[in-house]
N, C-alpha and C. Protein backbone atom coordinates (compact mmCIF):
# COMPACT_ATOMS: atom_id res chain seq x y z
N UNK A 1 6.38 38.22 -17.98
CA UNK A 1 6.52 36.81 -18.22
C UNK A 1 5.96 36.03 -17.03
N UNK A 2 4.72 35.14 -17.71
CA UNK A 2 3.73 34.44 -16.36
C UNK A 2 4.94 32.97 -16.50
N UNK A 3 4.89 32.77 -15.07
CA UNK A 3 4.85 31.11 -14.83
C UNK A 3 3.43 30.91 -14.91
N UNK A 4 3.44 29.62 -15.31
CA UNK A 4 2.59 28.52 -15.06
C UNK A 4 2.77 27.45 -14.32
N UNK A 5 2.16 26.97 -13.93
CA UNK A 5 1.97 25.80 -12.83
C UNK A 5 2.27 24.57 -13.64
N UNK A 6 1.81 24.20 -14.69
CA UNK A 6 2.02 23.31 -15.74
C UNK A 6 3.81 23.43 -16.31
N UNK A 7 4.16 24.94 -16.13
CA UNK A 7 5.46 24.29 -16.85
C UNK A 7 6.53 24.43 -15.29
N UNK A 8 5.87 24.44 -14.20
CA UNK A 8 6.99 24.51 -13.46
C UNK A 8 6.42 22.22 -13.01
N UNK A 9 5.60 22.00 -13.59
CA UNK A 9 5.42 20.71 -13.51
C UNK A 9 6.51 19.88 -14.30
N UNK A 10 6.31 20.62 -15.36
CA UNK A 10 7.44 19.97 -16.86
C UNK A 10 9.00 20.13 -16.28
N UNK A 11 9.04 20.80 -15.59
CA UNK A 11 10.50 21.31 -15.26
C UNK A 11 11.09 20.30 -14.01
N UNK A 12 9.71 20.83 -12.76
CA UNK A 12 10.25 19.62 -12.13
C UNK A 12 10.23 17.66 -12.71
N UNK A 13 9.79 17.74 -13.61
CA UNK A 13 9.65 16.46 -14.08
C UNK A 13 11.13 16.21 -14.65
N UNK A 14 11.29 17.29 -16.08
CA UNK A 14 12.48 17.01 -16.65
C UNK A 14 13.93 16.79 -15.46
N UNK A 15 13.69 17.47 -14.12
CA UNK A 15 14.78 17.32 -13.17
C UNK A 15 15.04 15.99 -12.71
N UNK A 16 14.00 15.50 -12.46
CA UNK A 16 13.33 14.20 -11.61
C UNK A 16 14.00 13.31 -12.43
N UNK A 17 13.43 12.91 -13.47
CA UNK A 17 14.47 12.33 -14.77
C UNK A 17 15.65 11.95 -15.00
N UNK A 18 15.92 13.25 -14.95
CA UNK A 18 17.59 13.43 -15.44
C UNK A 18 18.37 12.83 -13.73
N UNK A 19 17.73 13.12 -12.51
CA UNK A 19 18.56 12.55 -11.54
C UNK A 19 17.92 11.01 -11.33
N UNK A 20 17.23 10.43 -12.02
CA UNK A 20 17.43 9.25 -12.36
C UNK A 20 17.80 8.04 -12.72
N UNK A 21 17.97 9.04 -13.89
CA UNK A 21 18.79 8.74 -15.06
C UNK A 21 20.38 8.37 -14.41
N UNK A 22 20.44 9.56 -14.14
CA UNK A 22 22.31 9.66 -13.35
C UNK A 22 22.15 8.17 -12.36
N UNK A 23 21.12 8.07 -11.26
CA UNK A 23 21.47 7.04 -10.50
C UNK A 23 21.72 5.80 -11.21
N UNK A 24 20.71 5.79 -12.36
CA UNK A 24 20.79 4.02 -13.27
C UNK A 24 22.21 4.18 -13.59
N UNK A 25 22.53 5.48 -14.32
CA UNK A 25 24.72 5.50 -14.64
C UNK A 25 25.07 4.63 -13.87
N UNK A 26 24.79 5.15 -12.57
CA UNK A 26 26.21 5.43 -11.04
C UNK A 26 25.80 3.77 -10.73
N UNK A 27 24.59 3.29 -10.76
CA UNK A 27 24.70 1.84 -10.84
C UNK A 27 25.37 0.71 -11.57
N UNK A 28 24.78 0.94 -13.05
CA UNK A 28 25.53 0.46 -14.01
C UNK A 28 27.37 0.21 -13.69
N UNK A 29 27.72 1.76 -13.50
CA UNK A 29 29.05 1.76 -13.97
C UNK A 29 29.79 0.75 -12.23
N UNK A 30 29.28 0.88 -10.98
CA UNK A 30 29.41 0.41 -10.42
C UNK A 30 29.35 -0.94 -10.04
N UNK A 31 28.98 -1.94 -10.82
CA UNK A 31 28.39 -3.32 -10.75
C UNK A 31 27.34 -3.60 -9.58
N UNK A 32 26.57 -2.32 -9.30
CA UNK A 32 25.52 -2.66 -7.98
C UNK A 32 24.46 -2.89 -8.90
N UNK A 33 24.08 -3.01 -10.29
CA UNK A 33 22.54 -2.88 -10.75
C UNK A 33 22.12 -4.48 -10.68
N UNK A 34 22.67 -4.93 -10.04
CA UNK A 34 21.61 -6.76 -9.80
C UNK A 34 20.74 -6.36 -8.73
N UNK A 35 20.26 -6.15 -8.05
CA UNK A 35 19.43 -6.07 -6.68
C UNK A 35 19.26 -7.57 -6.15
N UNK A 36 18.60 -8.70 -7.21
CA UNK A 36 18.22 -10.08 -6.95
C UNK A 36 19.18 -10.67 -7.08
N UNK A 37 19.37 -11.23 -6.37
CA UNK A 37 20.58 -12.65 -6.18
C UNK A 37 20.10 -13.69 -6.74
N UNK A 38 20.67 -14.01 -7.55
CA UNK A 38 20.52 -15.61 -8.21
C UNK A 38 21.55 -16.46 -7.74
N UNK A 39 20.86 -18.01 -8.01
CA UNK A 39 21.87 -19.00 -6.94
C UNK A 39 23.06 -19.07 -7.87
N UNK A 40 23.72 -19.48 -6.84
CA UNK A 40 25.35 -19.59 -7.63
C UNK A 40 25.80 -20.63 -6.89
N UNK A 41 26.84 -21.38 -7.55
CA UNK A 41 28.21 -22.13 -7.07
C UNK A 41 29.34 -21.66 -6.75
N UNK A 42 30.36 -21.97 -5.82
CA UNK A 42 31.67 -21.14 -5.67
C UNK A 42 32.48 -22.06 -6.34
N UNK A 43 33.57 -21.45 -6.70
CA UNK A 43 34.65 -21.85 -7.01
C UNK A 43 36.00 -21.06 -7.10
N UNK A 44 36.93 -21.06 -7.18
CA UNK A 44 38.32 -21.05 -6.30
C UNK A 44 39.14 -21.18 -7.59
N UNK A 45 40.17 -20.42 -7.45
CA UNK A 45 41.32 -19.85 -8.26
C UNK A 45 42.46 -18.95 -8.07
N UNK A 46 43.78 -19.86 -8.01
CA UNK A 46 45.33 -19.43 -6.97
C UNK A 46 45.80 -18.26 -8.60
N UNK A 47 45.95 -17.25 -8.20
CA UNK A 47 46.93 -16.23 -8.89
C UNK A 47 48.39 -15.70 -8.67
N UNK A 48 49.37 -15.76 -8.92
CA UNK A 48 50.46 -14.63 -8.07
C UNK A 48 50.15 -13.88 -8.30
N UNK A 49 49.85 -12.83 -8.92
CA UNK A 49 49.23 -11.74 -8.86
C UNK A 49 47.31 -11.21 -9.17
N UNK A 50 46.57 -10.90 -8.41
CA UNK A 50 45.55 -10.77 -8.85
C UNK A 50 45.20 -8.93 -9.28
N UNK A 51 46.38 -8.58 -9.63
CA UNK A 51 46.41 -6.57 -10.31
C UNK A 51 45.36 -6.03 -9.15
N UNK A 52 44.18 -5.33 -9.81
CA UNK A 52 43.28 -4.52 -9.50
C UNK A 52 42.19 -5.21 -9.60
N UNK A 53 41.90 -6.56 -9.71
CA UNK A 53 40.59 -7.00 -9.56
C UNK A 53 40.34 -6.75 -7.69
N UNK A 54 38.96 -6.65 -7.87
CA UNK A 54 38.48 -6.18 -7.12
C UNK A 54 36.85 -7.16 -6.75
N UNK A 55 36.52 -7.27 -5.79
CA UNK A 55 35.32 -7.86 -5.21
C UNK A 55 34.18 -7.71 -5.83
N UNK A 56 33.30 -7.85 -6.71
CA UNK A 56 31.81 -8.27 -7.47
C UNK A 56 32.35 -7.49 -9.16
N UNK A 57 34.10 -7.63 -9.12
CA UNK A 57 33.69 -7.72 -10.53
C UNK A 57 33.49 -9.01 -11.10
N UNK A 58 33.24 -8.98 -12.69
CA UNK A 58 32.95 -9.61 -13.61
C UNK A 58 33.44 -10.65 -13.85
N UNK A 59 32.72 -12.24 -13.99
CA UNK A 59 34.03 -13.26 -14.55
C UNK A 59 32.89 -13.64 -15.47
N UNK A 60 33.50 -13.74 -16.70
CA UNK A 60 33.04 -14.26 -17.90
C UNK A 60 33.29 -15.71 -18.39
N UNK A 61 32.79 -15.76 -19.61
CA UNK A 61 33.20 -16.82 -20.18
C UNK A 61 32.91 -16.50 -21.93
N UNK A 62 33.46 -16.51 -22.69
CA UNK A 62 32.92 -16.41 -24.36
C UNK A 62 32.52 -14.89 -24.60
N UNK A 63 32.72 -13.81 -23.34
CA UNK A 63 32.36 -12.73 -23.35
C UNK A 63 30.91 -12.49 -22.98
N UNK A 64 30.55 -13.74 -22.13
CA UNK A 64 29.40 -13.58 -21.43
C UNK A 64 29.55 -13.48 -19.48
N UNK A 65 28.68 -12.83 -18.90
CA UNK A 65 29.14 -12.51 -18.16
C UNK A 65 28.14 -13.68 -17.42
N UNK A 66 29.28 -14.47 -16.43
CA UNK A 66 28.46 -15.66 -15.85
C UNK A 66 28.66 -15.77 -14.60
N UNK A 67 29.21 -14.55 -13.82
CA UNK A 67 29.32 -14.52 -12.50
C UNK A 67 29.78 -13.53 -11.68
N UNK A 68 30.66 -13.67 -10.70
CA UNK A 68 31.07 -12.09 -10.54
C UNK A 68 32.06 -12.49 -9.00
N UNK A 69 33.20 -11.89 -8.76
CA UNK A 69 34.31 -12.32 -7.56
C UNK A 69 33.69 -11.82 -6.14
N UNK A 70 33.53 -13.32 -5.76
CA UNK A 70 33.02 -12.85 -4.48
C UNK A 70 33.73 -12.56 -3.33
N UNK A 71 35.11 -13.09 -3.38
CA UNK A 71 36.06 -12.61 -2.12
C UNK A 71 37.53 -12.94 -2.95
N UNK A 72 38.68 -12.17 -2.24
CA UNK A 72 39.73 -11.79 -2.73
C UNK A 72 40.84 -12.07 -1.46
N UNK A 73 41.39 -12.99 -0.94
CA UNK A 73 42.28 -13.48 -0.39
C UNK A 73 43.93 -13.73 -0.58
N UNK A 74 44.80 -13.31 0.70
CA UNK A 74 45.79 -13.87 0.71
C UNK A 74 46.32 -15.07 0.93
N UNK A 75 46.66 -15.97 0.50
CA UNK A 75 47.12 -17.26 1.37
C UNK A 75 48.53 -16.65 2.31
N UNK A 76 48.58 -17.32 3.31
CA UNK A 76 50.14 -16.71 4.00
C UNK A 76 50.91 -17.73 4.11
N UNK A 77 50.77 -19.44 3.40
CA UNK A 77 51.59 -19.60 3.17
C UNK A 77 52.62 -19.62 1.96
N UNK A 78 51.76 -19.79 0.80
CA UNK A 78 52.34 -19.41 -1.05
C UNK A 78 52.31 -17.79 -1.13
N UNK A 79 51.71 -17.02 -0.72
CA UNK A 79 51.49 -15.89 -0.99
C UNK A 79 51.37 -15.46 -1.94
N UNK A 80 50.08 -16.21 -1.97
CA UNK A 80 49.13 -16.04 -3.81
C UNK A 80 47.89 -15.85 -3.04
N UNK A 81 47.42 -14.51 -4.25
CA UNK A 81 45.75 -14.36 -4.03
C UNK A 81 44.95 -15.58 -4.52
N UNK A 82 44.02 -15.32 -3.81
CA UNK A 82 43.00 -16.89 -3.74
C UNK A 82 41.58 -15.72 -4.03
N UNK A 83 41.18 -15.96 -5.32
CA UNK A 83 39.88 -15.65 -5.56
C UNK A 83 38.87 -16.35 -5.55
N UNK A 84 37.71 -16.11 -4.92
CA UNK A 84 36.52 -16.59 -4.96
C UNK A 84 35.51 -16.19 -5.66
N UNK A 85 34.96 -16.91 -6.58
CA UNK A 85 34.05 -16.73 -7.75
C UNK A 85 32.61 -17.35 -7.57
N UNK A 86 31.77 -16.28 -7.73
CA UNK A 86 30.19 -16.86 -7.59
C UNK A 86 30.00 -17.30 -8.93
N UNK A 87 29.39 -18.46 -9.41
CA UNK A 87 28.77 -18.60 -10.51
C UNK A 87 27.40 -18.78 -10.81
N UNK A 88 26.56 -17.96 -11.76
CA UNK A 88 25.00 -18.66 -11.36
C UNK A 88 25.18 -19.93 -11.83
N UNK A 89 24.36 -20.28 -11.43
CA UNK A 89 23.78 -21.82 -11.47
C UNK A 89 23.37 -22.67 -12.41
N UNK A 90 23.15 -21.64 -13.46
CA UNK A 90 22.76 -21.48 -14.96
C UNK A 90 23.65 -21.94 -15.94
N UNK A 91 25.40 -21.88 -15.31
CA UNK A 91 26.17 -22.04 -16.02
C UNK A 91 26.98 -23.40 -15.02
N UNK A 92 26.17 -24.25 -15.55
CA UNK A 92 27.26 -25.59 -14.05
C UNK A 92 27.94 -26.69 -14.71
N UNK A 93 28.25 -26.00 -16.01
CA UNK A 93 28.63 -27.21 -16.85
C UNK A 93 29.85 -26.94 -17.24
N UNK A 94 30.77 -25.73 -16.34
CA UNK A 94 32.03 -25.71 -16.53
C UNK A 94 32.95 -26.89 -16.50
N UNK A 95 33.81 -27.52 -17.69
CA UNK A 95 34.92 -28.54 -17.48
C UNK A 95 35.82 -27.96 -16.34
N UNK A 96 36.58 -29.18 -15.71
CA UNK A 96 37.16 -29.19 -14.82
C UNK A 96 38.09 -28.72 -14.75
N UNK A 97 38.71 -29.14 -16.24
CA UNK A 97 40.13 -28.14 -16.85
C UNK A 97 39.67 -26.90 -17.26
N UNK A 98 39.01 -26.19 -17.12
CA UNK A 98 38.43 -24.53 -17.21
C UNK A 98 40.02 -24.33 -16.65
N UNK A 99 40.65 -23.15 -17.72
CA UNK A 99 41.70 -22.27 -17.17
C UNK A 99 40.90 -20.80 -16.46
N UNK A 100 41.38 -20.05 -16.20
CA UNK A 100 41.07 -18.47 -15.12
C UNK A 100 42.22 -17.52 -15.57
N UNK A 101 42.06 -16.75 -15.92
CA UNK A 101 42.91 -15.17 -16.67
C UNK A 101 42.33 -14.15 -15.93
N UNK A 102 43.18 -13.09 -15.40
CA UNK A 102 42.46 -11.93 -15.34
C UNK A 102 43.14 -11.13 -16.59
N UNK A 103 41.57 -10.16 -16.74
CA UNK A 103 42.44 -9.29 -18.33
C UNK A 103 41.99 -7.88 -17.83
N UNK A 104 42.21 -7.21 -18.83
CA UNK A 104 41.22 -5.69 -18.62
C UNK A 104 40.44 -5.27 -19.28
N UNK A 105 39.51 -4.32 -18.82
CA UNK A 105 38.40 -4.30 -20.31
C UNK A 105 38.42 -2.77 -19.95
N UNK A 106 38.47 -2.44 -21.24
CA UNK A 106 38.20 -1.33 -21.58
C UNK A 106 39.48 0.37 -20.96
N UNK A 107 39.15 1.26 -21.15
CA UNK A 107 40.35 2.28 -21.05
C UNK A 107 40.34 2.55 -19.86
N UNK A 108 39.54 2.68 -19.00
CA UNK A 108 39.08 2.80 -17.51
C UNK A 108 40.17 1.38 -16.38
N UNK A 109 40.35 1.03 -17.21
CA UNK A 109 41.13 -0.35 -16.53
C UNK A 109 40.37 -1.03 -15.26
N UNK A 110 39.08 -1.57 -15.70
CA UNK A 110 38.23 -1.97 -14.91
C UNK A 110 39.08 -3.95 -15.34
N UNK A 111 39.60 -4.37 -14.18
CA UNK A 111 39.89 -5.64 -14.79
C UNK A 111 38.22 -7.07 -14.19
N UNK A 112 38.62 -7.86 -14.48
CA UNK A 112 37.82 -9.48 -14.74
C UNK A 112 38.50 -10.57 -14.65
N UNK A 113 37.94 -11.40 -14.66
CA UNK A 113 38.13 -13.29 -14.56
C UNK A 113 37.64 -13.70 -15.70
N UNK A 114 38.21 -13.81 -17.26
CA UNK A 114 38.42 -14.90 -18.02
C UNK A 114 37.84 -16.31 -17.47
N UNK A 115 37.08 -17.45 -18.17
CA UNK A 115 37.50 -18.52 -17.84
C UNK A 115 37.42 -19.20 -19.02
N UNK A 116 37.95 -19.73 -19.53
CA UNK A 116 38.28 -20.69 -20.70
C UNK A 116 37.75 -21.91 -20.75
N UNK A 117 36.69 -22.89 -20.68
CA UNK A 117 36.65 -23.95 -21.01
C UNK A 117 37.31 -25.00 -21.52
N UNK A 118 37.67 -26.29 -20.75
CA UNK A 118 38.50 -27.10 -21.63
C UNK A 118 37.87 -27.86 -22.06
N UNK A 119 38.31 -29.37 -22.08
CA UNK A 119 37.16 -30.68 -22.77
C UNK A 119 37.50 -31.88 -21.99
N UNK A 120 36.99 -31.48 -20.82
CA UNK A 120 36.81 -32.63 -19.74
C UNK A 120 35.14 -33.12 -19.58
N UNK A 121 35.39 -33.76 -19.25
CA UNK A 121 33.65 -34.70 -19.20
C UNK A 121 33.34 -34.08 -17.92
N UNK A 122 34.30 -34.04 -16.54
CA UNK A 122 33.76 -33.74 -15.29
C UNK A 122 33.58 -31.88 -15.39
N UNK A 123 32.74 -31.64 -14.59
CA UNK A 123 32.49 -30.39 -14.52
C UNK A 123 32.70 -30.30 -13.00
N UNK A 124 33.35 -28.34 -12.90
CA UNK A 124 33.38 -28.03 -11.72
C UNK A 124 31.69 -27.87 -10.78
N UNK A 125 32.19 -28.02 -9.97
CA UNK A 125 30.99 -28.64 -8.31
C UNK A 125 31.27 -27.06 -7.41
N UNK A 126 30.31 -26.78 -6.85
CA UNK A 126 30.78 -26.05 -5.45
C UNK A 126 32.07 -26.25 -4.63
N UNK A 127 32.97 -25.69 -4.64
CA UNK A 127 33.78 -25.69 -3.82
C UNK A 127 35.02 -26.16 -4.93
N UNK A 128 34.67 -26.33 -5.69
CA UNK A 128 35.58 -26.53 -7.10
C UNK A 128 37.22 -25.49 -7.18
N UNK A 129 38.18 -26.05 -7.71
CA UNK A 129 39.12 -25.52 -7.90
C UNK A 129 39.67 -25.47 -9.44
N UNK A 130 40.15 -23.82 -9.86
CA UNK A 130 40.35 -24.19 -10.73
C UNK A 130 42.04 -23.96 -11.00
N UNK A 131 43.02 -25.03 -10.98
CA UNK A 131 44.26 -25.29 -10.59
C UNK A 131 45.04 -24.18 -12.04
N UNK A 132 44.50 -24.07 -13.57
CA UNK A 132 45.42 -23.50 -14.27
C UNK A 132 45.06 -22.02 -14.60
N UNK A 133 45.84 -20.93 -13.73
CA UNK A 133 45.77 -19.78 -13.86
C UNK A 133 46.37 -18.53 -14.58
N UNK A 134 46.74 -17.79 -15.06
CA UNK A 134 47.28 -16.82 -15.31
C UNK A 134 46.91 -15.21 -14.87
N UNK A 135 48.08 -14.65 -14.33
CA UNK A 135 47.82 -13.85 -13.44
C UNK A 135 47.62 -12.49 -14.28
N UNK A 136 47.31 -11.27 -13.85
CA UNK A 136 47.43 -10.16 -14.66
C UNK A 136 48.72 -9.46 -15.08
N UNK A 137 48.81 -8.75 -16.10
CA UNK A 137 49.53 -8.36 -16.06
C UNK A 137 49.76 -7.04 -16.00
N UNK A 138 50.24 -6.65 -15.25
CA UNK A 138 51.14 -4.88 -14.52
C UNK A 138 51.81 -4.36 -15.34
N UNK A 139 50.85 -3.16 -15.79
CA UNK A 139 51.50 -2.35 -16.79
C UNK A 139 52.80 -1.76 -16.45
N UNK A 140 53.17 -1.55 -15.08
CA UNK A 140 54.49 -0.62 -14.95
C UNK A 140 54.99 -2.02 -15.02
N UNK A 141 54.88 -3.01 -14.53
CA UNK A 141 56.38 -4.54 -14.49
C UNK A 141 56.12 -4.47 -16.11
N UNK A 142 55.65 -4.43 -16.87
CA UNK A 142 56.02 -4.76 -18.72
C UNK A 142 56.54 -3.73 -19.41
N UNK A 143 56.65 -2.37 -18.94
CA UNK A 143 56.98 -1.08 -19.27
C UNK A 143 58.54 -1.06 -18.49
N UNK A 144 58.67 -1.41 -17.47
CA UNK A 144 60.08 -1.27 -16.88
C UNK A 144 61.05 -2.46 -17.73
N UNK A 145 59.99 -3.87 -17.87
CA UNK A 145 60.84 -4.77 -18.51
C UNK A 145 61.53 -4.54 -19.81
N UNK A 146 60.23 -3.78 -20.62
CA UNK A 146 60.91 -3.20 -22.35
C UNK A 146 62.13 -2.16 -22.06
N UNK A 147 62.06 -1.41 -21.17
CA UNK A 147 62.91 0.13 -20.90
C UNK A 147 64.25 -0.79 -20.49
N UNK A 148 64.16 -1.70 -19.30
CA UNK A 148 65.44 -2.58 -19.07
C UNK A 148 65.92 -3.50 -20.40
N UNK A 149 65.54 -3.90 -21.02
CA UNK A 149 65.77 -4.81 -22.41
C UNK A 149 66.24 -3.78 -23.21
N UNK A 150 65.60 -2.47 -23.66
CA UNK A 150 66.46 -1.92 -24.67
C UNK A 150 67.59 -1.03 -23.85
N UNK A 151 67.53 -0.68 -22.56
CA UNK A 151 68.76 -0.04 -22.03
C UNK A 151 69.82 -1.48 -22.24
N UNK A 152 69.74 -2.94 -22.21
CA UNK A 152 70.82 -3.26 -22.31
C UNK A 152 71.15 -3.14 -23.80
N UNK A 153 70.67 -3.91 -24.80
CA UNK A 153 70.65 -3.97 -25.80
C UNK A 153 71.55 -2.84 -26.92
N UNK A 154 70.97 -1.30 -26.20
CA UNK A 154 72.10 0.00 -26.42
C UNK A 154 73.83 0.02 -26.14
N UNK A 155 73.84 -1.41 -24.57
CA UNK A 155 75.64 -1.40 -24.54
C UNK A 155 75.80 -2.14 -25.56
């Protein structure tokens, strides 16, 4: 059985590929596949709890993805996370009353920033706040709460 030069070409090719391939995954699944920065606006949003969001995930809107968390803060005196949200620039016509949710997507429990649109004429600006929040919610605090509710419920 001859090698050929031609199929040890095909072979290293098909390798080359496939660890390609894997890096576009490991990007994707990571939120690093932007390379280019597009301009954005900040804007600002108080949580008591901000779960597992985490720094350049996702904030949507309508299930479009229109930005992404650029910093994740404590305040020390409310001791509420203070998220910071890049928005492109593309999208600057957020109302002022825009509410902010974090939810989760998908089984991986990768969570996000919701933002809801309201029907205000003014739109958020750089440095914008968006005052009506809802925080995530913690699967073990809603799982302990049902287990405490039916342990009383049993006396």
């Amino acid at each position: 059985m001859q090698h050929t030069s031609t199929q040890d070409t095909l072979v290293g090719l098909f390798v080359a590929s496939g660890v390609v391939g894997l890096l576009f995954l490991a990007m994707q699944v990571s939120n690093l596949s932007s390379f280019v920065e597009e301009d954005t606006y900040t804007i600002t949003a108080r949580f008591e709890n901000s779960g597992g969001l985490k720094i350049k995930s996702p904030v949507s809107a309508a299930g479009v993805k229109i930005g992404k968390v650029s910093s994740i803060s404590l305040d020390p005196k409310t001791y509420e996370s203070v998220v910071q949200m890049s928005i492109y620039s593309k999208y600057d016509t957020l109302p002022e009353d825009t509410t902010a949710s974090i939810y989760t997507a998908g089984l991986l429990g990768e969570q996000y920033v919701n933002l809801d649109p309201g029907g205000s004429d003014e739109y958020l600006k750089m440095g914008g706040k968006i005052e009506i929040t809802q925080s995530a919610i913690i699967l073990e605090k809603a799982i302990g709460q049902f287990l405490f509710k039916s342990a009383e419920e049993k006396k």
